[in-house]
Protein backbone atom coordinates (compact mmCIF):
# COMPACT_ATOMS: atom_id res chain seq x y z
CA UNK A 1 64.24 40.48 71.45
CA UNK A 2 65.99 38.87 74.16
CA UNK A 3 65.36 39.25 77.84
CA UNK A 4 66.93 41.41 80.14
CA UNK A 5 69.67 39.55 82.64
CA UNK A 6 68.15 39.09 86.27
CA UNK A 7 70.55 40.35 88.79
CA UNK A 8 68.33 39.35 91.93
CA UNK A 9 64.62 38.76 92.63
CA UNK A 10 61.98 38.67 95.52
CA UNK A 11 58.91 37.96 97.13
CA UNK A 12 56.15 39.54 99.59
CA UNK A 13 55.61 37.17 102.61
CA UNK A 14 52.92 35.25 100.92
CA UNK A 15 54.74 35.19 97.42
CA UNK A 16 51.81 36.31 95.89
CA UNK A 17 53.60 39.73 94.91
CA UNK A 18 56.85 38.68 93.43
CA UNK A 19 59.61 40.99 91.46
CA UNK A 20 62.68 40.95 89.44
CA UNK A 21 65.66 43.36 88.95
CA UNK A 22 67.27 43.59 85.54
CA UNK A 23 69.87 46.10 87.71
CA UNK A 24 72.10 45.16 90.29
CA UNK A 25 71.66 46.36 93.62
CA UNK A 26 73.21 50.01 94.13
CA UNK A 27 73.21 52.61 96.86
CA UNK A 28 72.14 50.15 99.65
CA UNK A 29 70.42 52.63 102.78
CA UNK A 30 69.36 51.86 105.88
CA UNK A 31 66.78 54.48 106.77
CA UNK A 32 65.61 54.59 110.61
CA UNK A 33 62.92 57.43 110.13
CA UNK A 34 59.71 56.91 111.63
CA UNK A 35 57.69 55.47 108.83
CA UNK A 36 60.51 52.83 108.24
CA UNK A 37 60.06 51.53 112.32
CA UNK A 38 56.60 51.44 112.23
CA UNK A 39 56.10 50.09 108.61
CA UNK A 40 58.93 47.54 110.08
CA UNK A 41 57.89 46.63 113.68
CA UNK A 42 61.60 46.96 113.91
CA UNK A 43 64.39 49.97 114.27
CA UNK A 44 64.61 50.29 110.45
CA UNK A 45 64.49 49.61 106.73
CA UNK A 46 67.13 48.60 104.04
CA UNK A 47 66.63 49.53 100.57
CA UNK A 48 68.77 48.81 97.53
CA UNK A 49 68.07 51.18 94.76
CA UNK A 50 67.46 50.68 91.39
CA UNK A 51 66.37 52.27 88.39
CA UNK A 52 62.34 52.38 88.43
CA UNK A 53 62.20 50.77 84.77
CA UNK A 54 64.30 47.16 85.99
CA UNK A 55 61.98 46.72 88.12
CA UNK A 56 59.40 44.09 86.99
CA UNK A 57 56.83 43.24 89.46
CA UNK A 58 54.00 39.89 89.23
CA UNK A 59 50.58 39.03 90.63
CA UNK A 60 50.75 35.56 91.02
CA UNK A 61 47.59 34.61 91.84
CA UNK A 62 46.14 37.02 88.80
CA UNK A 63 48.64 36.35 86.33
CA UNK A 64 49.30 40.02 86.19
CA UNK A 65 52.71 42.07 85.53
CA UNK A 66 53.82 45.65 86.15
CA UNK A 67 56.84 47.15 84.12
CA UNK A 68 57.84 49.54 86.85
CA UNK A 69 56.42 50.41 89.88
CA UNK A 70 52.41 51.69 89.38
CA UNK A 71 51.31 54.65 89.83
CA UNK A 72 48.26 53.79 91.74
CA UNK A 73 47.16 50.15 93.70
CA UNK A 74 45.96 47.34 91.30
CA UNK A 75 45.96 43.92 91.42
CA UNK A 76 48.22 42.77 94.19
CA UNK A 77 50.18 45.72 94.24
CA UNK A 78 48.84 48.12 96.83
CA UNK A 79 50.31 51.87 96.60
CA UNK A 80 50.89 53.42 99.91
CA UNK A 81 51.16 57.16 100.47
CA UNK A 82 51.87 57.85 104.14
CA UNK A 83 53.30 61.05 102.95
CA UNK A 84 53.23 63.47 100.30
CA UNK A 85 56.95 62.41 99.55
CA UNK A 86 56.72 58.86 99.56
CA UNK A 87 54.95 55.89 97.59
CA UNK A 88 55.37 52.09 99.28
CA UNK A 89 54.58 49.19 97.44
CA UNK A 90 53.00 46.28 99.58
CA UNK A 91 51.17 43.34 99.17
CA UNK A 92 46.96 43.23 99.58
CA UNK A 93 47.09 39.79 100.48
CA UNK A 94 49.83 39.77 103.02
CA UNK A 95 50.78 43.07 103.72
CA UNK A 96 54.59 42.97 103.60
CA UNK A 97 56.38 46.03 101.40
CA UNK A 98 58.96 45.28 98.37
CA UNK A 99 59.27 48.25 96.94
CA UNK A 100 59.52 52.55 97.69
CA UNK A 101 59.97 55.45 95.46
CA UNK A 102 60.38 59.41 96.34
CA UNK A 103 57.94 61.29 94.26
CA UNK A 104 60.23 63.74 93.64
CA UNK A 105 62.83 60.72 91.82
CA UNK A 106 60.18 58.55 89.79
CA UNK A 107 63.19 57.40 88.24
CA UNK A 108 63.97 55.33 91.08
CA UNK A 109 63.12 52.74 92.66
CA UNK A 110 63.85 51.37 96.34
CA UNK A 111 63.61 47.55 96.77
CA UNK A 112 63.32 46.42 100.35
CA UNK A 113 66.23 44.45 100.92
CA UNK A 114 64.38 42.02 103.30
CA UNK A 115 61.65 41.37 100.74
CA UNK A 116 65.05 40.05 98.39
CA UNK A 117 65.39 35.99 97.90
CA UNK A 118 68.76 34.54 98.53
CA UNK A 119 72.29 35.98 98.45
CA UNK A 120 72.82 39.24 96.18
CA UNK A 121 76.64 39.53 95.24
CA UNK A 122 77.08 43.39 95.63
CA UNK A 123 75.04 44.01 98.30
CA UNK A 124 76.13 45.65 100.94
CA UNK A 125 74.39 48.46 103.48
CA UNK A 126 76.49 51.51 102.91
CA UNK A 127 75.25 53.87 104.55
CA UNK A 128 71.96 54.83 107.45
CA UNK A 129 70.11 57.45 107.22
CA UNK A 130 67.61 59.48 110.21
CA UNK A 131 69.89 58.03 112.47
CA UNK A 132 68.72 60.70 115.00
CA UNK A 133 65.38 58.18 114.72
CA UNK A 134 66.96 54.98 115.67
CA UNK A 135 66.23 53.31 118.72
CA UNK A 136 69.03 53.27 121.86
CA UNK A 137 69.23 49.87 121.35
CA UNK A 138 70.71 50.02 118.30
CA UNK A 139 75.13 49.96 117.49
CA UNK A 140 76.06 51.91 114.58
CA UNK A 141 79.38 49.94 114.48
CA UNK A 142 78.51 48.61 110.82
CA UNK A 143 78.24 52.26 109.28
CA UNK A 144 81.10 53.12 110.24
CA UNK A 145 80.82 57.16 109.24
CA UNK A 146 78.29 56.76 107.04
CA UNK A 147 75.61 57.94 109.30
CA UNK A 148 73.56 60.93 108.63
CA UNK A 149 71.05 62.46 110.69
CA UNK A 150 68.73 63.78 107.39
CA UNK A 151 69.10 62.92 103.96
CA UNK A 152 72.87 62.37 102.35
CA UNK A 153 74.06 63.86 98.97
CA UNK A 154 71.10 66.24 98.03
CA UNK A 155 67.97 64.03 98.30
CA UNK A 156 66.76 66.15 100.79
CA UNK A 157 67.00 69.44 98.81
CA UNK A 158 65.99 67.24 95.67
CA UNK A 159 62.10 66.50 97.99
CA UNK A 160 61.90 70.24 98.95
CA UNK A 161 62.96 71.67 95.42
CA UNK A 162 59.99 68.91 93.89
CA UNK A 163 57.52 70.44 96.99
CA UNK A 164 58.80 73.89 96.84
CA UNK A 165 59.11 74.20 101.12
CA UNK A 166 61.73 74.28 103.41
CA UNK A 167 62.01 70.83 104.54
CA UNK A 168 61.92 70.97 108.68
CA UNK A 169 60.48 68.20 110.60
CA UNK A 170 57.96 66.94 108.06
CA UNK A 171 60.80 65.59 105.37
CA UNK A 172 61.28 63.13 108.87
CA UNK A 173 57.97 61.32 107.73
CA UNK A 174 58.81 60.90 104.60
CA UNK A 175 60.82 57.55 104.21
């Protein structure tokens, strides 16, 4: 059995929590809701998505390694749930996130794009989301018309259809 191709790779801060993609980067968002600027200390997050089972994450200082992203924290992989929509991956050593999934898309996988090492060939931020969110002191200018306000192409109704409400302001708190 041969092993899958690595398209790109990454590290928390303290490289303790490391990861590999056998998929190249797709879908590239830069989400400005809440929970992205105050995970972030900064206006926003970039993810690149991914399917959930090319994602291969390692506990360095454990010798430890997750086929996908787990379900709950162990080892050096701590499992965030700051809402009932979302699940962040982040380090318990250094606290810096690699990794996101919606609930209602376990399929999936968001990689934080500044958690990736080096140049990716491919990637590219292609659209923001919760751009209502962002602070004034942020241009738009490299979005061009990509900007949404909510969630593009039928994530949003994807979450309320997997929670059975009607969205409204909590779906805001969900990135």
């Amino acid at each position: 059995m041969s092993n899958p191709k690595t398209h790109f790779r990454g590290s928390c801060a303290c490289a303790r929590l490391t990861y590999t993609s056998a998929s190249p980067p797709s879908a590239t968002t830069t989400c400005f809701c809440t929970t992205c600027r105050k995970l972030s200390g900064s206006s926003s997050q970039t993810f690149t998505h991914i399917p959930a089972s090319a994602l291969t994450l390692y506990d360095n200082a454990q010798a430890l390694r997750y086929e996908g992203l787990p379900r709950d924290s162990v080892g050096a992989v701590r499992i965030l749930r700051l809402s009932e929509f979302a699940e962040r991956a982040v380090c318990v050593d250094c606290g810096a996130g690699v990794a996101m999934r919606y609930r209602a898309r376990e399929g999936e996988v968001g990689v934080l794009v500044g958690s990736v090492d080096g140049e990716v060939e491919g990637l590219r931020a292609e659209k923001a989301i919760f751009v209502g969110s962002k602070p004034g002191w942020v241009e738009m200018g490299d979005f061009g018309g990509r900007c949404h306000e909510r969630f593009p192409d039928g994530v949003e109704e994807v979450i309320m259809g997997w929670r059975g409400g009607d969205g409204g302001e909590e779906v805001e708190k969900a990135g």
